[in-house]
N, C-alpha and C. Protein backbone atom coordinates (compact mmCIF):
# COMPACT_ATOMS: atom_id res chain seq x y z
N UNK A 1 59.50 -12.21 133.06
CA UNK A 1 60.64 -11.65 133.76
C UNK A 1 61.66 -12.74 134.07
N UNK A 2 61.21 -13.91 134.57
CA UNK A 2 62.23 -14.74 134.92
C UNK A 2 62.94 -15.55 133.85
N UNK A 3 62.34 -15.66 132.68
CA UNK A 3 62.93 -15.73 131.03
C UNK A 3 64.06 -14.85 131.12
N UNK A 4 63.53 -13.83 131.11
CA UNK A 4 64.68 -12.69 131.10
C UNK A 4 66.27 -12.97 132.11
N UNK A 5 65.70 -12.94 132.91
CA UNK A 5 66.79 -12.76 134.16
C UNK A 5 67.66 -14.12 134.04
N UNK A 6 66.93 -15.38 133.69
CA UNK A 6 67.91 -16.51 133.52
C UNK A 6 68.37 -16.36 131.70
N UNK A 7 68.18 -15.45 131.03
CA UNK A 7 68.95 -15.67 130.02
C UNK A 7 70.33 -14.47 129.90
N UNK A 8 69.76 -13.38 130.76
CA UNK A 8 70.34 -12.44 131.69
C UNK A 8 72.32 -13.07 131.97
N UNK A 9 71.75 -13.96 133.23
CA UNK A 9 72.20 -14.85 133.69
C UNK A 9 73.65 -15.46 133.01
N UNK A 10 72.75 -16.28 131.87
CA UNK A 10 73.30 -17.35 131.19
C UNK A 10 74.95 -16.58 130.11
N UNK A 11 74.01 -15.45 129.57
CA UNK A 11 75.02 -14.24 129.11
C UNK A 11 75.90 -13.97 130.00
N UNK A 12 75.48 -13.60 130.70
CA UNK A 12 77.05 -13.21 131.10
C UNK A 12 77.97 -14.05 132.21
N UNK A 13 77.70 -15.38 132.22
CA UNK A 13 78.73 -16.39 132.29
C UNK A 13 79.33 -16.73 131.49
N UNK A 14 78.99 -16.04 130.39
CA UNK A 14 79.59 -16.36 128.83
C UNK A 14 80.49 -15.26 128.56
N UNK A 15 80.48 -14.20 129.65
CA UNK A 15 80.94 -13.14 129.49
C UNK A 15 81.01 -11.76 128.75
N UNK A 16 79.35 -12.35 128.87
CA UNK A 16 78.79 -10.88 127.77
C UNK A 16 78.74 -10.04 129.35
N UNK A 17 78.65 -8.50 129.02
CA UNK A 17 78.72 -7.78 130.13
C UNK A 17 78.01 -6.76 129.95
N UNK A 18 77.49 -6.47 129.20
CA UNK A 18 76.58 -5.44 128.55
C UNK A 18 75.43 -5.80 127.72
N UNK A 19 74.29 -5.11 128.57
CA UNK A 19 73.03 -5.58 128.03
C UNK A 19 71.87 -4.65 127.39
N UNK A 20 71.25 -4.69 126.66
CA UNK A 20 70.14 -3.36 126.12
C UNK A 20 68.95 -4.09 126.17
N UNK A 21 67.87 -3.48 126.59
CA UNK A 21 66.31 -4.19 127.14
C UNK A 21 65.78 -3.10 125.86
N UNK A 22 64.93 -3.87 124.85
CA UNK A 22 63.64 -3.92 124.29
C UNK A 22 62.58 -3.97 124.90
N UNK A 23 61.95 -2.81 125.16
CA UNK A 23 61.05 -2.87 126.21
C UNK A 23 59.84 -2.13 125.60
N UNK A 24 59.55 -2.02 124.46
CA UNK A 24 58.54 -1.76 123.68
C UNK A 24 57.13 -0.75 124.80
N UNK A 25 58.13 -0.01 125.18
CA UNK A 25 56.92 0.71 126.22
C UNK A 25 56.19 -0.01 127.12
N UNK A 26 57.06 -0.52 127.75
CA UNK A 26 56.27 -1.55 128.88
C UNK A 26 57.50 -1.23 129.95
N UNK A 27 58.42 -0.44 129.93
CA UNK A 27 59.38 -0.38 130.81
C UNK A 27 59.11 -0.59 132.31
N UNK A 28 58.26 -1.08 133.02
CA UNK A 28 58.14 -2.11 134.30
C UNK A 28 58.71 -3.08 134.27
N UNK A 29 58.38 -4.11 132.95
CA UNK A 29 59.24 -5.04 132.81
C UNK A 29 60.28 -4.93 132.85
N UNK A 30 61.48 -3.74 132.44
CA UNK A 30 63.05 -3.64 132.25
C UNK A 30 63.43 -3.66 133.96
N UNK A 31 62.37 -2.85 134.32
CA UNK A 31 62.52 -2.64 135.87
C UNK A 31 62.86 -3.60 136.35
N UNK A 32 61.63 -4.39 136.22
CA UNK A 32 61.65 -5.92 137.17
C UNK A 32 62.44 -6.56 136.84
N UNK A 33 62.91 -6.66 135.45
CA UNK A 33 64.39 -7.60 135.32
C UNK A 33 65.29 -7.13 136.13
N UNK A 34 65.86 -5.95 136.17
CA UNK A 34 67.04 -5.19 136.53
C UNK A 34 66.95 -5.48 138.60
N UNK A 35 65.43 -5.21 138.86
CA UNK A 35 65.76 -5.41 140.01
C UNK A 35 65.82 -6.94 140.15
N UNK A 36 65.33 -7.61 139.61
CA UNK A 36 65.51 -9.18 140.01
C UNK A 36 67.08 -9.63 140.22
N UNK A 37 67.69 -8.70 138.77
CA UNK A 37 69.40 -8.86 138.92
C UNK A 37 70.09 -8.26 139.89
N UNK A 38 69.61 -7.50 140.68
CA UNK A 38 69.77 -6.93 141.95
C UNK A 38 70.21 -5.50 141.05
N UNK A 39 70.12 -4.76 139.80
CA UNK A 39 70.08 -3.47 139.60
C UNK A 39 69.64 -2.84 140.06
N UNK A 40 70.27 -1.51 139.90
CA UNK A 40 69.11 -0.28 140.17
C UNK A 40 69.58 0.37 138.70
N UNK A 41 68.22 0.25 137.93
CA UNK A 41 67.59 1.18 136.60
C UNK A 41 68.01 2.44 136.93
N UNK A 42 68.65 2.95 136.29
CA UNK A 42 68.60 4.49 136.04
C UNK A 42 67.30 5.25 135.96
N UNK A 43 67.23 6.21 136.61
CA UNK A 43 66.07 7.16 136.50
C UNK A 43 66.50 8.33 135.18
N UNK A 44 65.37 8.87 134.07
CA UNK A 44 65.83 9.55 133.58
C UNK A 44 64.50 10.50 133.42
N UNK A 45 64.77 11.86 133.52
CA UNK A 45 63.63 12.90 133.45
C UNK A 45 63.64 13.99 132.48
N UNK A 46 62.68 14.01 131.47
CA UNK A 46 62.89 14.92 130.59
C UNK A 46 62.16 16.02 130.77
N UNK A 47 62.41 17.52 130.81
CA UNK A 47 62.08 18.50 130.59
C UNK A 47 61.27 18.93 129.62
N UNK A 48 59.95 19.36 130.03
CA UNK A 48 59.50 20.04 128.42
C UNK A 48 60.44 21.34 127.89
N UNK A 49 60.60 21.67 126.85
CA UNK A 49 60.88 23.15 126.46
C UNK A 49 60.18 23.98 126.77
């Protein structure tokens, strides 16, 4: 996570501003980045048919 968040970081002093997490089904990890960056992750809920 903290890989993440300081390369996070490093981007967008560079002025990247937009980011997409590869999270290979482990999405805790996206979590914990996002909150480390002080995000809040979107919640998303799918419906069965």
């Amino acid at each position: 996570v903290s890989v993440a968040v300081e390369q996070v970081l490093d981007l967008a002093a560079q002025g990247v501003r937009k980011f997409h997490f590869f999270t290979l089904n482990k999405s805790d990890l996206a979590v914990a980045v996002c909150r480390s960056l002080g995000l809040a992750p979107v919640q998303q809920t799918l419906k069965a048919a």
